[in-house]
C-alpha atoms as a PDB file:
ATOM      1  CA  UNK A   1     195.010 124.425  61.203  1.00  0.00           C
ATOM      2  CA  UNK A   2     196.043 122.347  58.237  1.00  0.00           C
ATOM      3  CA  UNK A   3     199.385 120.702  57.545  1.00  0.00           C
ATOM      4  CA  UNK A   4     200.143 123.545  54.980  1.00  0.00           C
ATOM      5  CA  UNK A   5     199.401 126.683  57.491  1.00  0.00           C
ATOM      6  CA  UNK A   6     202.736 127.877  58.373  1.00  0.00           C
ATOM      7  CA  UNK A   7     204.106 128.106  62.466  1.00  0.00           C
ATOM      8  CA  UNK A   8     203.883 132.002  63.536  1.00  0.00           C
ATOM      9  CA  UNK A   9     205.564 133.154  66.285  1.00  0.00           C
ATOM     10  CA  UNK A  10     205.091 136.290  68.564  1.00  0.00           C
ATOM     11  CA  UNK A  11     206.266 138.548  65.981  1.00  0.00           C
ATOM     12  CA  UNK A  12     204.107 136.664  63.142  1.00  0.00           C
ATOM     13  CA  UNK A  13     207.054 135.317  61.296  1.00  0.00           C
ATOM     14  CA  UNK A  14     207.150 131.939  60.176  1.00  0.00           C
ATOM     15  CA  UNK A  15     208.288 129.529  63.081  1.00  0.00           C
ATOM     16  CA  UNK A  16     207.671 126.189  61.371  1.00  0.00           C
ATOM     17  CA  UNK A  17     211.298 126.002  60.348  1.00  0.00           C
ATOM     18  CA  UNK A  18     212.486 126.329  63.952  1.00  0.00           C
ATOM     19  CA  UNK A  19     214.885 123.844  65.346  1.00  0.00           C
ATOM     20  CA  UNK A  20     214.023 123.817  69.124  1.00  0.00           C
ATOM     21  CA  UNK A  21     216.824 120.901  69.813  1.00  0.00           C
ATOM     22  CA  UNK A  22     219.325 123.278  71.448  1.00  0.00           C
ATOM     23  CA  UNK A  23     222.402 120.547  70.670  1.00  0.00           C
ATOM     24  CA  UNK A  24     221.921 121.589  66.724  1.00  0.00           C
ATOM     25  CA  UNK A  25     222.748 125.021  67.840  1.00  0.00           C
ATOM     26  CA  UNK A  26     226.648 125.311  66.987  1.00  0.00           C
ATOM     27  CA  UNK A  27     229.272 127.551  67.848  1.00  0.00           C
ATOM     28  CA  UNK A  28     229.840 129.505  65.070  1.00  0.00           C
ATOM     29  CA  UNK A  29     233.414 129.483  63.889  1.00  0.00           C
ATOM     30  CA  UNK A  30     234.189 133.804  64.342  1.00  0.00           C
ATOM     31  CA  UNK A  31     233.720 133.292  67.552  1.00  0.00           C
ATOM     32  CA  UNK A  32     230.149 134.650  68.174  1.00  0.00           C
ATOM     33  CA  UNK A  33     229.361 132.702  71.559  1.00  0.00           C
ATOM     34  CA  UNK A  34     227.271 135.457  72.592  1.00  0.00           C
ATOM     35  CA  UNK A  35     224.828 134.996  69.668  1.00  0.00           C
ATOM     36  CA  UNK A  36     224.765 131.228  70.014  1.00  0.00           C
ATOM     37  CA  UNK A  37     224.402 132.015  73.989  1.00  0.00           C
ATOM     38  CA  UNK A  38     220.987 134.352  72.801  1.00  0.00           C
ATOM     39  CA  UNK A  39     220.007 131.651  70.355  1.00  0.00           C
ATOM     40  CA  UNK A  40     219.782 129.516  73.200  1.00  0.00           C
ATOM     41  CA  UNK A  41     218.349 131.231  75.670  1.00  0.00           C
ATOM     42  CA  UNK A  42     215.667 132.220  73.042  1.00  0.00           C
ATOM     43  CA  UNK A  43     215.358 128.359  71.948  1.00  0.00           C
ATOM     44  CA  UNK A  44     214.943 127.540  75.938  1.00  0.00           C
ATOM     45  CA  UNK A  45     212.448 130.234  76.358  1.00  0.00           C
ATOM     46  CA  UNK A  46     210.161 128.910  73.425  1.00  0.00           C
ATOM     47  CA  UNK A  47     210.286 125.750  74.852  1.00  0.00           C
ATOM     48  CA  UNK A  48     208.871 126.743  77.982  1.00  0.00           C
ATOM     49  CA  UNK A  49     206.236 128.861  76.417  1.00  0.00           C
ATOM     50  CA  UNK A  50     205.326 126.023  74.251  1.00  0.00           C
ATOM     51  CA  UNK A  51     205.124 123.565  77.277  1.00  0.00           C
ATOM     52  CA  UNK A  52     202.880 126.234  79.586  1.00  0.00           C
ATOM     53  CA  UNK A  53     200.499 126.804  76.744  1.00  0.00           C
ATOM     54  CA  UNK A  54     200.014 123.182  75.821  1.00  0.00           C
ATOM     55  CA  UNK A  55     199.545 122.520  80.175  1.00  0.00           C
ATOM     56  CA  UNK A  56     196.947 125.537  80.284  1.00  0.00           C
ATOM     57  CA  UNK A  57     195.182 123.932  77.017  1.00  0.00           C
ATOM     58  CA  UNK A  58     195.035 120.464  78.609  1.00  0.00           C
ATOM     59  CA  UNK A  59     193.831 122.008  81.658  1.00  0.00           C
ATOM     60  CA  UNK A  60     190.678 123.928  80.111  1.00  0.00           C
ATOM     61  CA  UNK A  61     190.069 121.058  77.953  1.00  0.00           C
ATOM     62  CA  UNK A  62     189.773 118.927  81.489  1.00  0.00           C
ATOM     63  CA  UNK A  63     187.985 121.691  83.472  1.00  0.00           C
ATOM     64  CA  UNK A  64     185.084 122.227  80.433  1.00  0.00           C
ATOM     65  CA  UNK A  65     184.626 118.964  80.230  1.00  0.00           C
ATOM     66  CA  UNK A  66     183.770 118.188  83.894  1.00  0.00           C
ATOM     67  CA  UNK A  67     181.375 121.824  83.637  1.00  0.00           C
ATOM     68  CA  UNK A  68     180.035 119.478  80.915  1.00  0.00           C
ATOM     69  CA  UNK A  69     179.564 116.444  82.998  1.00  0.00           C
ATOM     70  CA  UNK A  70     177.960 118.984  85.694  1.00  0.00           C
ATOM     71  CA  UNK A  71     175.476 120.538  83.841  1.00  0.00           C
ATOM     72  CA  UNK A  72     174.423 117.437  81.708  1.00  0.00           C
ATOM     73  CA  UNK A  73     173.043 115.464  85.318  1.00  0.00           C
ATOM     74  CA  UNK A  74     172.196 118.936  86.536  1.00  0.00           C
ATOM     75  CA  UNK A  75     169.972 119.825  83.377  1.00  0.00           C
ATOM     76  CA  UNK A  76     166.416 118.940  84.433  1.00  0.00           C
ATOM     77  CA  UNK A  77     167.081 119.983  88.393  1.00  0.00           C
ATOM     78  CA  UNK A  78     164.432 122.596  88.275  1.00  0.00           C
ATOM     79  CA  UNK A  79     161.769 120.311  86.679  1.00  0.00           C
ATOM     80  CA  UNK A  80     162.703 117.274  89.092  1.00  0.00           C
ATOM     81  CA  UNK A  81     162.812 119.705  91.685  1.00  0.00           C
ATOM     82  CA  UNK A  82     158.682 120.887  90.918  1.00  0.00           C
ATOM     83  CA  UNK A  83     158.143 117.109  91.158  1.00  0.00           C
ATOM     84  CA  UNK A  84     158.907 116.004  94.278  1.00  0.00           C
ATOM     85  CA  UNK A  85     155.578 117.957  95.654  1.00  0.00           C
ATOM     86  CA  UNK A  86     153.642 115.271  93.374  1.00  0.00           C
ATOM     87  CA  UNK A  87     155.963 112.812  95.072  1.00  0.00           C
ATOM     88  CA  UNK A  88     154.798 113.901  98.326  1.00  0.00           C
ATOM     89  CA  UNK A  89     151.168 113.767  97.520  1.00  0.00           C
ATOM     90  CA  UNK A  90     152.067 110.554  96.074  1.00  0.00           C
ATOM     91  CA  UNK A  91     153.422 109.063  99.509  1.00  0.00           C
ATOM     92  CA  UNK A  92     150.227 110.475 101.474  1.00  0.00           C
ATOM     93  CA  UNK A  93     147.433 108.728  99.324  1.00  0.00           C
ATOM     94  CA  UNK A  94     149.465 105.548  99.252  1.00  0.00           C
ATOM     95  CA  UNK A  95     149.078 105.829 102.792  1.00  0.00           C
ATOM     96  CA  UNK A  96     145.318 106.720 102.482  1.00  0.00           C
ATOM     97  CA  UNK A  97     145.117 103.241 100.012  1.00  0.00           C
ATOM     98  CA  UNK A  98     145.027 100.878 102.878  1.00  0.00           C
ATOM     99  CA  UNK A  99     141.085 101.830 102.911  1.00  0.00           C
ATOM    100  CA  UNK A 100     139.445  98.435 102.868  1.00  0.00           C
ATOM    101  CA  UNK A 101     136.399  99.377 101.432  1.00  0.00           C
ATOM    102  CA  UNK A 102     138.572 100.369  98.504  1.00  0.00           C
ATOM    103  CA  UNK A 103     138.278  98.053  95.101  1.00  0.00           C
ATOM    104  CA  UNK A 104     141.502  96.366  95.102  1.00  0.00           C
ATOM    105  CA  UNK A 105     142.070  96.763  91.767  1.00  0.00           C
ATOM    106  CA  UNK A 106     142.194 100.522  91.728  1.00  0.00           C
ATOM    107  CA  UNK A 107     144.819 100.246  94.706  1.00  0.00           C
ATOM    108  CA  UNK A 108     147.049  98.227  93.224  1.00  0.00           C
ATOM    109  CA  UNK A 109     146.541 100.568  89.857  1.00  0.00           C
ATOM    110  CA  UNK A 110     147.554 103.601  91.421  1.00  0.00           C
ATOM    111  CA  UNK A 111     150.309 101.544  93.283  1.00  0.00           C
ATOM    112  CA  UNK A 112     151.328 100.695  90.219  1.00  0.00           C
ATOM    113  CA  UNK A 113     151.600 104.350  88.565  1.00  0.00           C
ATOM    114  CA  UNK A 114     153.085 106.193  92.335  1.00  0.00           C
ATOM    115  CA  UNK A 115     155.973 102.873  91.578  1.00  0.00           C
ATOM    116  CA  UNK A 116     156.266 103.990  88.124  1.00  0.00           C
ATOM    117  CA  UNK A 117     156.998 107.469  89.181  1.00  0.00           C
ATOM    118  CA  UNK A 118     159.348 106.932  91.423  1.00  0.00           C
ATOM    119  CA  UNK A 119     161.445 104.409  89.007  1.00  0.00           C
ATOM    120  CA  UNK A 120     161.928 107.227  86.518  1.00  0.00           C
ATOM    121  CA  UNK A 121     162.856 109.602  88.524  1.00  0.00           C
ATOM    122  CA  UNK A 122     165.601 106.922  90.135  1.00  0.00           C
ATOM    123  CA  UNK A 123     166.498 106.594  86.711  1.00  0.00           C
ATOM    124  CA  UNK A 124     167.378 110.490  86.264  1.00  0.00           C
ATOM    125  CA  UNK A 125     169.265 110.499  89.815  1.00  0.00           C
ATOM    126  CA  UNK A 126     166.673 111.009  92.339  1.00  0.00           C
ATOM    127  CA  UNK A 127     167.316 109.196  95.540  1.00  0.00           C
ATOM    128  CA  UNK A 128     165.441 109.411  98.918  1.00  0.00           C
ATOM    129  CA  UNK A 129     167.360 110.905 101.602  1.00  0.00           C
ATOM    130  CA  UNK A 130     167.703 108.075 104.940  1.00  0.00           C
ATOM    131  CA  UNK A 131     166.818 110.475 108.035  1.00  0.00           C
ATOM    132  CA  UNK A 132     164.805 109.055 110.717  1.00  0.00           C
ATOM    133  CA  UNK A 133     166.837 107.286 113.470  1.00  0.00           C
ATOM    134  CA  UNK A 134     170.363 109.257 111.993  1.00  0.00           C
ATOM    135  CA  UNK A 135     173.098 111.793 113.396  1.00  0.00           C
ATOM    136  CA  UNK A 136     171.091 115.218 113.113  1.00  0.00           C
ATOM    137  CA  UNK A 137     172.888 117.110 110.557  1.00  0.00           C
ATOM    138  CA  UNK A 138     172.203 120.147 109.580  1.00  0.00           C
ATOM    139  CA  UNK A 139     174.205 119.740 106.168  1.00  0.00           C
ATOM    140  CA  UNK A 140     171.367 117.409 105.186  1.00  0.00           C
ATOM    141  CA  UNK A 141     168.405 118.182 107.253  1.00  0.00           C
ATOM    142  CA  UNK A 142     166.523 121.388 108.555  1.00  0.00           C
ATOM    143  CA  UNK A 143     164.974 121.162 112.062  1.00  0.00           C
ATOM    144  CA  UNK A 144     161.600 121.463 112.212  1.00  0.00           C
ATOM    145  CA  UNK A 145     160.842 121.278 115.911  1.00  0.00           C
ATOM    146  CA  UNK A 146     162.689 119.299 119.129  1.00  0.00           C
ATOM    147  CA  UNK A 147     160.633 116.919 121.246  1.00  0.00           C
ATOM    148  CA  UNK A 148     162.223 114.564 124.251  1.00  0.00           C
ATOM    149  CA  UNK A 149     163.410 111.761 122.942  1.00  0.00           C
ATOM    150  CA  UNK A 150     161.792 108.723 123.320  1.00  0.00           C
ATOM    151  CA  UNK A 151     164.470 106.633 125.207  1.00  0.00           C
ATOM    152  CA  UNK A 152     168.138 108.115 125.857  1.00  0.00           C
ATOM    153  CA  UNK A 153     169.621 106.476 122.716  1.00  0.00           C
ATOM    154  CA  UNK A 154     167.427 108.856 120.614  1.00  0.00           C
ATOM    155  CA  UNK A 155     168.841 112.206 121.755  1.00  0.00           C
ATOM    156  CA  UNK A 156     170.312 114.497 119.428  1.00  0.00           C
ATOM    157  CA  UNK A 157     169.039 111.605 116.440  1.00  0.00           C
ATOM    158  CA  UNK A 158     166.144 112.073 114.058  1.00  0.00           C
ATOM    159  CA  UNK A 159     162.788 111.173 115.758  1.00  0.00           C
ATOM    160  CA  UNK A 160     160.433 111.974 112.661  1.00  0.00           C
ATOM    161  CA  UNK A 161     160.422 112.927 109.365  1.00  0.00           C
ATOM    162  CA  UNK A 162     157.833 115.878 108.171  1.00  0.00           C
ATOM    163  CA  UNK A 163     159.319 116.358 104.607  1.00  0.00           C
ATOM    164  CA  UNK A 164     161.901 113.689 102.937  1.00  0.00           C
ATOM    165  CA  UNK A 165     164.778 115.049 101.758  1.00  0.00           C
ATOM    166  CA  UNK A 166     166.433 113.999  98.052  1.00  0.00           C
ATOM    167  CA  UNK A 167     169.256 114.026  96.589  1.00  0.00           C
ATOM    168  CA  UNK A 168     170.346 114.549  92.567  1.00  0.00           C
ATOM    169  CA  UNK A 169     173.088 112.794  91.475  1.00  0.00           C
ATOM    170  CA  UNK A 170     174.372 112.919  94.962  1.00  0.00           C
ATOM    171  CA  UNK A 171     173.668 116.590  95.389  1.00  0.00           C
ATOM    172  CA  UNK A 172     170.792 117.712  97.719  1.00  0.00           C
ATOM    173  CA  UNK A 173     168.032 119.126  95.940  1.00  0.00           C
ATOM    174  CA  UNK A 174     165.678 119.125  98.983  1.00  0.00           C
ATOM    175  CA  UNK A 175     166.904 118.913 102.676  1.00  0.00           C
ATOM    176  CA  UNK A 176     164.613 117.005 105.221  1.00  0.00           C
ATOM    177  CA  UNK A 177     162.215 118.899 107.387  1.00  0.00           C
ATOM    178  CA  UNK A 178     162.565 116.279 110.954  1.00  0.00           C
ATOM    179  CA  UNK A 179     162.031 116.313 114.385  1.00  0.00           C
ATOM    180  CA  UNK A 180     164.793 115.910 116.673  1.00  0.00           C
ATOM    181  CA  UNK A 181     165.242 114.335 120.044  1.00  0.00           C
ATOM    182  CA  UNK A 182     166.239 116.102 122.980  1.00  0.00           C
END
């Protein structure tokens, strides 16, 4: 809308000449206070039309820009998601890397590129989810199996963890698969 496009109202008449200051309105000298009474009412009414829209406006701006936000750190959740399999194959050679007999050179190679993975996808949002010795929750964590716990301090904690759990910009992605004490 440009300077020059005129105000419409309901009715599509030009509004831009409107005086919404209810003060200017003045008793007209016949005697017509019922018509100045309408004007007002009319003037008042406008005015809280005007406000509601502009409220409703500022609230869809507000609420579109957080669906923004949300689906901007959301965007790649299905192709982060697909990787934290590799990420779990990553964590179970590293373990198998202790070989001695192993160059050392290679290990610290693919050291080097399971670290790499796991920077960038910290640098999208990815963290690991802390389980093992916590609260059981089942908000973040899915029970696998319950053993006795290992000493009394242990019951109704996290004993093991099968599958780590992640989170995506603080959303879970991937709840834990752990053992619980009993």
């Amino acid at each position: 809308m440009t300077e020059k496009d005129p105000i419409l109202d309901d009715n599509g008449q030009d509004a831009s000449n409107l005086d919404l200051n209810t003060e200017d309105i003045q008793d007209n000298p016949g005697g017509n206070d019922a018509e100045a009474e309408k004007l007002r009412q009319e003037v008042a009414e406008l005015k809280d039309k005007y406000i509601r829209q502009a409220a409703e406006f500022d609230n869809f701006r507000r609420r579109t820009a957080k669906e923004k936000l949300e689906l901007i750190q959301t965007a790649g959740k299905d192709v982060i998601v697909s990787l934290l399999d590799v990420l779990d194959d990553c964590d179970r050679a590293e373990k198998t890397l202790d070989n001695p007999e192993l160059n050392p050179a290679i290990r610290e190679g693919v050291q080097l590129v399971f670290a790499k993975l796991r920077n960038t996808l910290a640098a999208k949002g990815v963290k690991v989810m802390q389980t093992v010795g916590t609260e059981f929750n089942p908000e973040f964590h899915e029970a696998i199996t319950e053993i006795p716990a290992p000493t009394p301090d242990l019951q109704g904690k996290v004993v093991d963890e099968v599958t780590k759990g992640y989170y995506l910009n603080d959303k879970i992605i991937r709840f834990a698969k752990v053992v619980v004490g009993k």
